[in-house]
N, C-alpha and C. Protein backbone atom coordinates (compact mmCIF):
# COMPACT_ATOMS: atom_id res chain seq x y z
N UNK A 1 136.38 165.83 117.76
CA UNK A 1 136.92 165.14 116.61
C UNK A 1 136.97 166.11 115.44
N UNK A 2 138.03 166.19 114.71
CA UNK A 2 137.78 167.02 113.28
C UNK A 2 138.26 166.28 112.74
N UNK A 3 137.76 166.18 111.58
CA UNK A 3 137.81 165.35 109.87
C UNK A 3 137.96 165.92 109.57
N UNK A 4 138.43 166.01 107.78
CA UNK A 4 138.56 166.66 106.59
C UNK A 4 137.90 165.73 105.65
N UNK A 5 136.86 166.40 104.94
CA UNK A 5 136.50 165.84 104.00
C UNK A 5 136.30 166.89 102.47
N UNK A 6 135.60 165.95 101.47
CA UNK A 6 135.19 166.44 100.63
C UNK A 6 134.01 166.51 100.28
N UNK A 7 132.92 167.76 99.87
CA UNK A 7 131.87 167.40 99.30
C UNK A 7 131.90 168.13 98.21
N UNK A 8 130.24 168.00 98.06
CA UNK A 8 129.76 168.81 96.64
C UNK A 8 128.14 169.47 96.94
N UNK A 9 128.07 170.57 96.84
CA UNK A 9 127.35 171.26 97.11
C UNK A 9 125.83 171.90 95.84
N UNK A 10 124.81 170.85 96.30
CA UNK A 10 123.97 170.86 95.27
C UNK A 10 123.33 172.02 95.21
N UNK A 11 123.17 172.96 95.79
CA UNK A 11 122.21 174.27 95.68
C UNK A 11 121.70 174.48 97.24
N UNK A 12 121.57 172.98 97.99
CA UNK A 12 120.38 173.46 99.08
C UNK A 12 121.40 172.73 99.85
N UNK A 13 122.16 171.18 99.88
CA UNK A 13 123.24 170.51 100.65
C UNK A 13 124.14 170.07 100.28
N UNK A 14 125.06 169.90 101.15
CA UNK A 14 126.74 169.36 100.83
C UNK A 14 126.36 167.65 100.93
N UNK A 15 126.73 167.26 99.78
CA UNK A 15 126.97 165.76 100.08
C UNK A 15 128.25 165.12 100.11
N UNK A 16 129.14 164.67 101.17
CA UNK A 16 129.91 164.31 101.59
C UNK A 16 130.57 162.69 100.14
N UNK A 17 131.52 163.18 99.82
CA UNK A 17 131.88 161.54 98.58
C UNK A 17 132.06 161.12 99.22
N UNK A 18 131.91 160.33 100.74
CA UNK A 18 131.73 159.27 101.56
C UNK A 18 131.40 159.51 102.43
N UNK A 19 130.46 158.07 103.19
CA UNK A 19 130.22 158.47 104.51
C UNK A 19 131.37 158.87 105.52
N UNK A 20 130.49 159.26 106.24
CA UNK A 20 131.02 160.09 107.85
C UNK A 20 131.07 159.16 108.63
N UNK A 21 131.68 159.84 109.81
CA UNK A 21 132.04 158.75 111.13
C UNK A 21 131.59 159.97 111.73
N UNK A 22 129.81 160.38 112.09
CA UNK A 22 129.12 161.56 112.83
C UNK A 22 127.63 161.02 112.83
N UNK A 23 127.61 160.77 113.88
CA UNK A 23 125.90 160.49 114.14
C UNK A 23 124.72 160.92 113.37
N UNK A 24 123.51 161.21 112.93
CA UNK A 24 122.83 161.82 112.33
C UNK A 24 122.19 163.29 113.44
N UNK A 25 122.27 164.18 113.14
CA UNK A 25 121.97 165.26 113.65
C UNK A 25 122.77 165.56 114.77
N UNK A 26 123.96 165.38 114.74
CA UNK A 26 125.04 165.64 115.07
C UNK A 26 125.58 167.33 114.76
N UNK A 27 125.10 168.42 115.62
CA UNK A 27 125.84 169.77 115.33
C UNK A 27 127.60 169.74 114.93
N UNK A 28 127.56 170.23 113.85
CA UNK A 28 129.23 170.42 113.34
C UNK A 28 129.25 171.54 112.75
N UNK A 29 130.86 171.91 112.37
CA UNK A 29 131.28 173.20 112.16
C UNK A 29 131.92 173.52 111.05
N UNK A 30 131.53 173.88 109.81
CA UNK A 30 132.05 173.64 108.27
C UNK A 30 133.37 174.89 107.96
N UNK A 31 133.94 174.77 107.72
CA UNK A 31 134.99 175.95 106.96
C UNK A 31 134.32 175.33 105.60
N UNK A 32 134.19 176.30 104.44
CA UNK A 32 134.51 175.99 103.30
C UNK A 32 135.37 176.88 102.70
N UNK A 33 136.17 175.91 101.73
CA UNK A 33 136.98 176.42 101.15
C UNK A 33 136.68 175.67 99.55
N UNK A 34 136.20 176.81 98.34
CA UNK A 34 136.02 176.39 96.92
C UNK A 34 137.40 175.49 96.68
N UNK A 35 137.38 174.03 95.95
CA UNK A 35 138.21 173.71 95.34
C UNK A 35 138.72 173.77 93.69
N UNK A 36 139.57 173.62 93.46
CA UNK A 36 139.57 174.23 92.05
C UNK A 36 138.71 173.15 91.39
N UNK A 37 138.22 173.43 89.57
CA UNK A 37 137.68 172.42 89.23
C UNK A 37 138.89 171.65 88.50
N UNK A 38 138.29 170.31 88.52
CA UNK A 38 139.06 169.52 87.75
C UNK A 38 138.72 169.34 86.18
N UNK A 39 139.37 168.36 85.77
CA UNK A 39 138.86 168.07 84.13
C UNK A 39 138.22 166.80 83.84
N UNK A 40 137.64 166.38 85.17
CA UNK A 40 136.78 165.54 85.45
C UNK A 40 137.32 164.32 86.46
N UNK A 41 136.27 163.43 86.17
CA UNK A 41 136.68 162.44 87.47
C UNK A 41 137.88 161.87 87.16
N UNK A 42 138.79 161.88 88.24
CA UNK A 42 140.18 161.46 88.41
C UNK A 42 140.00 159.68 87.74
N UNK A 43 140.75 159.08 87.00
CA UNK A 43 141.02 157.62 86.89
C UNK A 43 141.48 156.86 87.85
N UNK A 44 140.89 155.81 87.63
CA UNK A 44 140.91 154.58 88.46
C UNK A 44 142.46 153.94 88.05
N UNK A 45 142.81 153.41 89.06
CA UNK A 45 144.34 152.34 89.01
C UNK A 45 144.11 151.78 87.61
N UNK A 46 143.19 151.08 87.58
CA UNK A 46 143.18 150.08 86.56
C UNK A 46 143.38 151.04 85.02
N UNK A 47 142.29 152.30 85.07
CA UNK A 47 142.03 152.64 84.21
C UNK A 47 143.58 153.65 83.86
N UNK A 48 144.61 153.78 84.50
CA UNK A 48 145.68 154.82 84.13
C UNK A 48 146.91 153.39 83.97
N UNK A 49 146.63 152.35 84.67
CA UNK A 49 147.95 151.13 84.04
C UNK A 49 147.54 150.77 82.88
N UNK A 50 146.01 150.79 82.02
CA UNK A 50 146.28 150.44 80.84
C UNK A 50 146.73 151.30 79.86
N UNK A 51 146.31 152.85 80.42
CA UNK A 51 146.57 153.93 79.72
C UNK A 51 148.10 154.06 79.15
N UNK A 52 148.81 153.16 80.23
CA UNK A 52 150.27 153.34 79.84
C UNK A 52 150.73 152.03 78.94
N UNK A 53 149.71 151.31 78.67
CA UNK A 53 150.02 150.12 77.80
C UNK A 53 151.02 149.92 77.68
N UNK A 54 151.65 149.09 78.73
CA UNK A 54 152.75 148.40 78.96
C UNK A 54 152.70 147.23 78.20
N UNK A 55 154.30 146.62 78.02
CA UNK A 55 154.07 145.93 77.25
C UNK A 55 155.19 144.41 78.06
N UNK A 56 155.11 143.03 78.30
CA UNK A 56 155.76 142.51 79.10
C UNK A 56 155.12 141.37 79.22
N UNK A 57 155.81 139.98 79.79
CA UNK A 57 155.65 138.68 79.71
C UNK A 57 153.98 138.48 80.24
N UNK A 58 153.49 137.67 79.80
CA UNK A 58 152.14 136.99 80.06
C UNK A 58 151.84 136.46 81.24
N UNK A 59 152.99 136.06 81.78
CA UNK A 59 153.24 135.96 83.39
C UNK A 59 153.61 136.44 84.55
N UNK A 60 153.21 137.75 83.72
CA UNK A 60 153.80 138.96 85.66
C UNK A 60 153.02 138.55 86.63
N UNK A 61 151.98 138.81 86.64
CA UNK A 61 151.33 138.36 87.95
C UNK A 61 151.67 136.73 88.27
N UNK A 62 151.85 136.01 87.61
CA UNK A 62 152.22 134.91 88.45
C UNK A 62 153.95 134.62 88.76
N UNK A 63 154.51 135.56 88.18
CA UNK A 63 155.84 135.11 88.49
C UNK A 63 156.25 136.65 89.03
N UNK A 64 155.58 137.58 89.62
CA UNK A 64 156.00 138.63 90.10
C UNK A 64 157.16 138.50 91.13
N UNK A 65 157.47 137.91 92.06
CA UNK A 65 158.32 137.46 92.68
C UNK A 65 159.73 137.59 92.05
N UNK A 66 159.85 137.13 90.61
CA UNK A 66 161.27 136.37 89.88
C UNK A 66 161.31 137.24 89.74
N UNK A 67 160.35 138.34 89.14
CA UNK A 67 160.58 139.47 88.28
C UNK A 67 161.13 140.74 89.25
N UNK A 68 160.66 140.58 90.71
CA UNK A 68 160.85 141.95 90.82
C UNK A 68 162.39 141.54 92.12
N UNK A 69 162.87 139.97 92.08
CA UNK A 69 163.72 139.85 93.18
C UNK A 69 164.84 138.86 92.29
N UNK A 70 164.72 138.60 91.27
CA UNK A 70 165.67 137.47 90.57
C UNK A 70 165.36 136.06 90.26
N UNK A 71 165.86 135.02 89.54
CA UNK A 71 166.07 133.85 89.29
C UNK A 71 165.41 132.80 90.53
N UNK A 72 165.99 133.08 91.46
CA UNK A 72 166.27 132.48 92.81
C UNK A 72 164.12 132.04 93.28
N UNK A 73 163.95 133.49 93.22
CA UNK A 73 162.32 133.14 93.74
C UNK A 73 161.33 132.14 92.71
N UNK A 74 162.08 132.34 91.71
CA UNK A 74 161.16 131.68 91.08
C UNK A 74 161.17 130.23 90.75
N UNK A 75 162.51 130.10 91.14
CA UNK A 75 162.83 128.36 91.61
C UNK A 75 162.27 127.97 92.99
N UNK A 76 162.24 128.79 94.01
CA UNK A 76 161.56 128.48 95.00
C UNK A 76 162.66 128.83 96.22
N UNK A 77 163.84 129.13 95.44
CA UNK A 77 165.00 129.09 96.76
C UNK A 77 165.14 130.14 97.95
């Protein structure tokens, strides 16, 4: 089996940002490769749709349908 993952490497071990699908003491075979750094932790969905502070009816989520297919769905037809 080979995976690709990501970790982070504290001084003494790599801790994997999620678990594995590998038994515990399971022999495996690491390439590392440094990733660049970032400018910190990437944003969440939620946290980059408000960022764009949209602006739009009070009822998207309940009338998403009309909105994203016409008139028709939202009568029911």
């Amino acid at each position: 089996m080979i995976q690709t993952l990501e970790a982070v490497f504290d001084g003494e071990v790599f801790r994997p940002d999620f678990p594995l699908a590998v038994k515990a003491n399971t022999r495996v075979r690491l390439v590392i490769e440094a990733m660049p750094e970032t400018a910190g932790k990437a944003a969440s969905f939620l946290q980059t749709a408000r960022a764009l502070k949209l602006d739009g009816p009070a009822d998207w989520s309940d009338s998403v349908d009309a909105y994203l297919y016409g008139e028709e769905a939202r009568r029911g037809d």
